[in-house]
N, C-alpha and C. Protein backbone atom coordinates (compact mmCIF):
# COMPACT_ATOMS: atom_id res chain seq x y z
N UNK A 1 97.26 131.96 57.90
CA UNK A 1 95.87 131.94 57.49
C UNK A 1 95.61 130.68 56.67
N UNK A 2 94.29 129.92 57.08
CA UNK A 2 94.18 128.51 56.31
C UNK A 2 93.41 128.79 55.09
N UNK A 3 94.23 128.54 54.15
CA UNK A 3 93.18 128.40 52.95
C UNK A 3 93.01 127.15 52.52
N UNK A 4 92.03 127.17 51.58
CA UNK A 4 91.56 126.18 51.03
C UNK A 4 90.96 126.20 49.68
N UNK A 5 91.32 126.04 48.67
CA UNK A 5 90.60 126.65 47.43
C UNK A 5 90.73 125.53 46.38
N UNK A 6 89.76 124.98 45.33
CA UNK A 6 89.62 124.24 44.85
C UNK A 6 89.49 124.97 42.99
N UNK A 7 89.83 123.99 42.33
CA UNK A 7 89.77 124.38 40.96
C UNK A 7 89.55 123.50 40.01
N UNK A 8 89.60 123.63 38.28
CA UNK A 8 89.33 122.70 37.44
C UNK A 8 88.03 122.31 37.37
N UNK A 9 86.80 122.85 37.85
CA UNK A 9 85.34 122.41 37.35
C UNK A 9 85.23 123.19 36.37
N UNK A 10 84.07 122.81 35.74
CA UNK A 10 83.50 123.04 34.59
C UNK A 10 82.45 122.49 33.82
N UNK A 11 82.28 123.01 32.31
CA UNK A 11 80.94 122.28 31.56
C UNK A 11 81.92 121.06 30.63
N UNK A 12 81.47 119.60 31.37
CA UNK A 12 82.25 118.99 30.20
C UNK A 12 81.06 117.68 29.32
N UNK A 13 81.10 117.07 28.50
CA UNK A 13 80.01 116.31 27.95
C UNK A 13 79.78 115.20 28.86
N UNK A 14 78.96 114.35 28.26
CA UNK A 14 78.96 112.99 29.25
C UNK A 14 80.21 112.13 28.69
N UNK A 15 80.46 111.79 29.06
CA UNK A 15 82.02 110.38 28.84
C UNK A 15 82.84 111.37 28.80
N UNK A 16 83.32 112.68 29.58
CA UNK A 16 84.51 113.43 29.32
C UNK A 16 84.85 113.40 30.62
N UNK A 17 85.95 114.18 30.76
CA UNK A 17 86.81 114.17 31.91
C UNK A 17 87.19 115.79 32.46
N UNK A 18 87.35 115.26 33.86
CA UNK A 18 88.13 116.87 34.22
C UNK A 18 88.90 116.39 35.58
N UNK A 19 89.76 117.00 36.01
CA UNK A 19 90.57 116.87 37.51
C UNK A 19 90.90 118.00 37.73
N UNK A 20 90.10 117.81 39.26
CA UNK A 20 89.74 119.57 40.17
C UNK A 20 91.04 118.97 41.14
N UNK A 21 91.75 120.53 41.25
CA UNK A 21 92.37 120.40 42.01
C UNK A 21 92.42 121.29 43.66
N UNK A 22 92.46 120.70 44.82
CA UNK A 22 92.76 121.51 46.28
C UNK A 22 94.12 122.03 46.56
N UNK A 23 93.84 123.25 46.40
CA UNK A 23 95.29 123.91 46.86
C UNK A 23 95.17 124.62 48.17
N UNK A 24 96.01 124.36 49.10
CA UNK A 24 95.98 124.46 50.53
C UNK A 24 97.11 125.16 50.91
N UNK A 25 96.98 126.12 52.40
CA UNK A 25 98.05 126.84 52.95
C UNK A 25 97.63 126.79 54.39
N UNK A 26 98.26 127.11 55.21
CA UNK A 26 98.27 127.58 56.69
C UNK A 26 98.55 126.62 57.44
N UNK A 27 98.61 125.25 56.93
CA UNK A 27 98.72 124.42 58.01
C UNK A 27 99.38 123.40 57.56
N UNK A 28 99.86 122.05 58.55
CA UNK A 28 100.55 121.19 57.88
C UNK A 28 99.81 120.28 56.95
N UNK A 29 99.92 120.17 55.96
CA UNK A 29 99.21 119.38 54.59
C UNK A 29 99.41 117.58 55.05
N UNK A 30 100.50 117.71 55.37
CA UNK A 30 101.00 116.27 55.42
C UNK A 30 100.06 115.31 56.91
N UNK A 31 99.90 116.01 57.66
CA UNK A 31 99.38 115.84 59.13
C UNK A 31 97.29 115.48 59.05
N UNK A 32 97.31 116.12 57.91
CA UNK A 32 95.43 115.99 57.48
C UNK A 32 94.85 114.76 56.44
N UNK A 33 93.75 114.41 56.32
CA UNK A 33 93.33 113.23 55.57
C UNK A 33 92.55 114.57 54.85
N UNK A 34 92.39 113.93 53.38
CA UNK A 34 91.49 115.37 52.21
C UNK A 34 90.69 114.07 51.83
N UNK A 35 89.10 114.60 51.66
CA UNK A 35 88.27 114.01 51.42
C UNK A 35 87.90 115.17 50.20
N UNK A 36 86.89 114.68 49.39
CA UNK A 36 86.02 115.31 48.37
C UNK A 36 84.39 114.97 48.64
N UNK A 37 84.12 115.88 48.26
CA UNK A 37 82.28 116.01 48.93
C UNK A 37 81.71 116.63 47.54
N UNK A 38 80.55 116.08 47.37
CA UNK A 38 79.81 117.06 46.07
C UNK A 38 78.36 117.34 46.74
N UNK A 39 77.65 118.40 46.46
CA UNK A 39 76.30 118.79 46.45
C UNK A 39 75.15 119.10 45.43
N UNK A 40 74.56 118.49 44.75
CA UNK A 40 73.86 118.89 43.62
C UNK A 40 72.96 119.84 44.41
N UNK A 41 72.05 120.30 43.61
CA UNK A 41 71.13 121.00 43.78
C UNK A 41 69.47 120.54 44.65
N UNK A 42 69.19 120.70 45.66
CA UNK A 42 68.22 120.46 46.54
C UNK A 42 68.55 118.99 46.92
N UNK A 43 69.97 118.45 46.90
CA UNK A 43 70.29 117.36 47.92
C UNK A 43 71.48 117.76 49.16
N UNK A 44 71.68 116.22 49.54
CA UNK A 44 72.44 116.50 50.84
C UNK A 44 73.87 116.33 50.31
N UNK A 45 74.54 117.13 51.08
CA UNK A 45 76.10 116.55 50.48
C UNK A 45 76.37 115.31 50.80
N UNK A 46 77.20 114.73 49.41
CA UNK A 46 77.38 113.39 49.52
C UNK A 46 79.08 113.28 49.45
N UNK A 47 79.98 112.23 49.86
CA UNK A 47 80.85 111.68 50.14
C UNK A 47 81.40 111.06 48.75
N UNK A 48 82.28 111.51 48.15
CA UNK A 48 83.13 110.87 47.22
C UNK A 48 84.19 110.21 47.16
N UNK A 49 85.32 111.06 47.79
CA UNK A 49 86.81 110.25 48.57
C UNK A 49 87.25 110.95 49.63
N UNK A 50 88.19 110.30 49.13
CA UNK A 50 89.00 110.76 50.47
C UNK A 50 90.23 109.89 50.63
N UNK A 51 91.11 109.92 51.16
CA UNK A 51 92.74 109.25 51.88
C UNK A 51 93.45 110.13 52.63
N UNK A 52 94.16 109.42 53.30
CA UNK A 52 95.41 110.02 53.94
C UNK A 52 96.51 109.91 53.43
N UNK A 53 97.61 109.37 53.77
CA UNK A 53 98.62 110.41 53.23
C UNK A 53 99.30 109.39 52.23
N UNK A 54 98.76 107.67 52.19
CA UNK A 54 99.42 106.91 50.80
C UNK A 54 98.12 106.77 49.82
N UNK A 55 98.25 106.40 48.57
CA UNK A 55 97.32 105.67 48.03
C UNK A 55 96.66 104.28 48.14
N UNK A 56 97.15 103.94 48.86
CA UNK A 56 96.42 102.73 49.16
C UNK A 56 95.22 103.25 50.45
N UNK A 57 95.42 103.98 51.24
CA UNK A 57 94.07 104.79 52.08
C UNK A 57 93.06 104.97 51.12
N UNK A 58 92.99 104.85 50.04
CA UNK A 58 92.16 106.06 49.31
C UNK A 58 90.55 105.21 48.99
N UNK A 59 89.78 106.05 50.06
CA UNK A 59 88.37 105.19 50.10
C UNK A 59 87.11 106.17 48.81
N UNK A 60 86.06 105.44 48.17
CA UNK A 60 85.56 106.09 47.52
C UNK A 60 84.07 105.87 47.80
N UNK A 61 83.04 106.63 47.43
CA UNK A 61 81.75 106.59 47.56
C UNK A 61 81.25 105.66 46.50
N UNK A 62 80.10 105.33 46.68
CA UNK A 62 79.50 104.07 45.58
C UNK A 62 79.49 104.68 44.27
N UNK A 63 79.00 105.58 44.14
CA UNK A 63 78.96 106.49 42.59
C UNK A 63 80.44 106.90 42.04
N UNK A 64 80.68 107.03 42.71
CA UNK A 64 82.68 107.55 42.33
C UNK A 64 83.69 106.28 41.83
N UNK A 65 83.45 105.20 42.35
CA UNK A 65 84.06 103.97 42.34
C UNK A 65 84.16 103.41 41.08
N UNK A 66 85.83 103.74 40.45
CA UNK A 66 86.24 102.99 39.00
C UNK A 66 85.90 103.92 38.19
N UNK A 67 85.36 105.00 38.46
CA UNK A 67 85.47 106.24 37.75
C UNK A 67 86.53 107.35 38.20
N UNK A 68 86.53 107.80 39.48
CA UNK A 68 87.13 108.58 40.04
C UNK A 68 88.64 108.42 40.74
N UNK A 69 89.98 108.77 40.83
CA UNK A 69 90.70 108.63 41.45
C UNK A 69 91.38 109.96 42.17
N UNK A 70 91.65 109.65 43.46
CA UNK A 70 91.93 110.56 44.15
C UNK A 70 93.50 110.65 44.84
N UNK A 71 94.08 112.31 44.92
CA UNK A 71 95.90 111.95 44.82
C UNK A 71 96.02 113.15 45.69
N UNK A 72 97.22 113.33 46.03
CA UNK A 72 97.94 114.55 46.53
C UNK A 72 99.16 114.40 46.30
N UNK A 73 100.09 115.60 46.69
CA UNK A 73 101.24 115.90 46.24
C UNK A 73 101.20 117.62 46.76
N UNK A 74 102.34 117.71 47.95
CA UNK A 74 102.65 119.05 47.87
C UNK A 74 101.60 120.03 48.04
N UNK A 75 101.15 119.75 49.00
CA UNK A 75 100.31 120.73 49.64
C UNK A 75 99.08 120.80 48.49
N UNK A 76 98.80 120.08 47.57
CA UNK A 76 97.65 120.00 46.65
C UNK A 76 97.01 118.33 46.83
N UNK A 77 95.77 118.73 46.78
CA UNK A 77 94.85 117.90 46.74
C UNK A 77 94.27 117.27 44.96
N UNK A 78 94.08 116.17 44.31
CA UNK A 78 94.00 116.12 43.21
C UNK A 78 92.27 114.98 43.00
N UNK A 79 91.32 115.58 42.29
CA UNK A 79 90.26 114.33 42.02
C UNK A 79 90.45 114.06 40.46
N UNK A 80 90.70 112.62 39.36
CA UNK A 80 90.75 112.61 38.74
C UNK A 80 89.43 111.98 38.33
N UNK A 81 88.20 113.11 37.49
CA UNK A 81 87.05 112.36 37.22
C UNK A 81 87.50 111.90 35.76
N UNK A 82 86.61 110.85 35.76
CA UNK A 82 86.63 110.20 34.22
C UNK A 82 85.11 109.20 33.82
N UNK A 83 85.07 109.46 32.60
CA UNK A 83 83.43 108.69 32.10
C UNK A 83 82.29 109.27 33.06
N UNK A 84 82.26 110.77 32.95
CA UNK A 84 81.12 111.74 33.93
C UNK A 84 80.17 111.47 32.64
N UNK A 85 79.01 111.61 34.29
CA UNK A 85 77.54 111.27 33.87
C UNK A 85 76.85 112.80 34.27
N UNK A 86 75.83 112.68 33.58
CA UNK A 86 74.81 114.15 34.21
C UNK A 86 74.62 113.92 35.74
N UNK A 87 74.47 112.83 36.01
CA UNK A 87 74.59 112.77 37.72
C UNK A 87 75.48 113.35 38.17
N UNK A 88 76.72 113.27 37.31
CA UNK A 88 77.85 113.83 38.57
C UNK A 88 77.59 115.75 38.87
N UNK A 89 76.56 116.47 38.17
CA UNK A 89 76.47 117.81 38.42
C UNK A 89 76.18 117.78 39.41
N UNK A 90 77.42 118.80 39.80
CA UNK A 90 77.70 119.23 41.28
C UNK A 90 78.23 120.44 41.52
N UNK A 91 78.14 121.14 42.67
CA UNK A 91 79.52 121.54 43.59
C UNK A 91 80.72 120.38 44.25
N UNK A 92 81.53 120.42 44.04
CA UNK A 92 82.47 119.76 44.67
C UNK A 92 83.67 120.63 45.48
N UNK A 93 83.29 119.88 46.73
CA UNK A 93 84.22 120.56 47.86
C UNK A 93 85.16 119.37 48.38
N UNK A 94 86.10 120.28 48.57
CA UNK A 94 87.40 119.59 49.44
C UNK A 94 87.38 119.96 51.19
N UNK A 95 87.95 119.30 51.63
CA UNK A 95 87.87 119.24 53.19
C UNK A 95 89.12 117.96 53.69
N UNK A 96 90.29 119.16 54.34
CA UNK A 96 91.01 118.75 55.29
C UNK A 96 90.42 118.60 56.64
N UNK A 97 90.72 117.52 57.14
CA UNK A 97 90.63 117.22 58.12
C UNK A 97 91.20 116.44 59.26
N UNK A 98 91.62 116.61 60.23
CA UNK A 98 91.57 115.58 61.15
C UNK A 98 90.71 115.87 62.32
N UNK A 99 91.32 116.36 63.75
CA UNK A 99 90.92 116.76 64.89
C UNK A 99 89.99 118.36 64.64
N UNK A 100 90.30 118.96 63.57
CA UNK A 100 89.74 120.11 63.02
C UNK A 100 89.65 119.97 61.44
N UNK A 101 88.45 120.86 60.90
CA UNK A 101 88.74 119.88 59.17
C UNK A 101 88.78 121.64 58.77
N UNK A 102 89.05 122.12 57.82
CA UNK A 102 88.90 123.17 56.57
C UNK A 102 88.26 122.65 55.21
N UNK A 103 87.44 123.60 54.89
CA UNK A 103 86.63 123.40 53.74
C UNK A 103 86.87 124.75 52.50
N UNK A 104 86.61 124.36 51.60
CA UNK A 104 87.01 125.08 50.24
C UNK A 104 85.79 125.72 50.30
N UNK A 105 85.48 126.43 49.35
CA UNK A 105 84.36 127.34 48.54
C UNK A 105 83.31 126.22 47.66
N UNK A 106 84.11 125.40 47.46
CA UNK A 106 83.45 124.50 45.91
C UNK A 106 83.74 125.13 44.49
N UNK A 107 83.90 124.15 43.83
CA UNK A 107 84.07 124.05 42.41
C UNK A 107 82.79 123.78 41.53
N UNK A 108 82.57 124.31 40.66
CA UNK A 108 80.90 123.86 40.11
C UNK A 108 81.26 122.96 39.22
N UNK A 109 80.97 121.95 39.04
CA UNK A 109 81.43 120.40 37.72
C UNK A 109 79.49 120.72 37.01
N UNK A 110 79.57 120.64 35.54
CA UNK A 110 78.08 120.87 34.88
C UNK A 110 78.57 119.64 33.65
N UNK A 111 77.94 118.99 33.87
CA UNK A 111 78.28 117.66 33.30
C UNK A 111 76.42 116.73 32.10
N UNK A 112 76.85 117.91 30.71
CA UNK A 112 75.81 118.26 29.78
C UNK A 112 76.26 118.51 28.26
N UNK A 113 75.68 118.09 27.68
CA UNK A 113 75.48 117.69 26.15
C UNK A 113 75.32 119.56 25.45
């Protein structure tokens, strides 16, 4: 059975930090590229990262870039946010993918004074 489940959101201030992590089962981890996706509220989901299986793959969205770094290890998926803005309130979802992708539930990030 494929899971997919994401963790580590929360309420943190502006200039604070948090790293959500994807924890994954059912399938081969190593064989998929993990991207991160966020959704605020009455927008479209937007594109944050993503890589395959070195760090040097590791592509980021315009808003994420020099703030955000993105990792894996062992069947876990890792986003390291840092210097969050009220923009970054979101859901943030993970999504394996290649030829077929799996998606998480989302994590809620509330990023407020």
């Amino acid at each position: 059975q494929v899971q997919v489940v994401e963790s580590g959101g929360g309420l943190v201030q502006p200039g604070g930090s948090l790293r959500l992590a994807c924890t994954t089962s059912g399938f081969i981890f190593d064989d998929y590229n993990i991207g991160w996706f966020r959704q605020a509220p009455g927008k479209e989901r937007e594109f944050v990262s993503c890589m395959s299986r070195t760090p040097e793959s590791a592509h980021y969205g315009g808003s994420s870039k020099g703030r955000f770094s993105i990792s894996r290890d062992n069947y876990t998926a890792y986003l390291q946010m840092n210097s969050l803005k009220p923009e970054d309130t979101a859901v943030y979802y993970c999504n394996a993918f290649t030829v077929v992708d799996y998606w998480g539930q989302g994590t809620q990030v509330t990023v407020s004074l």
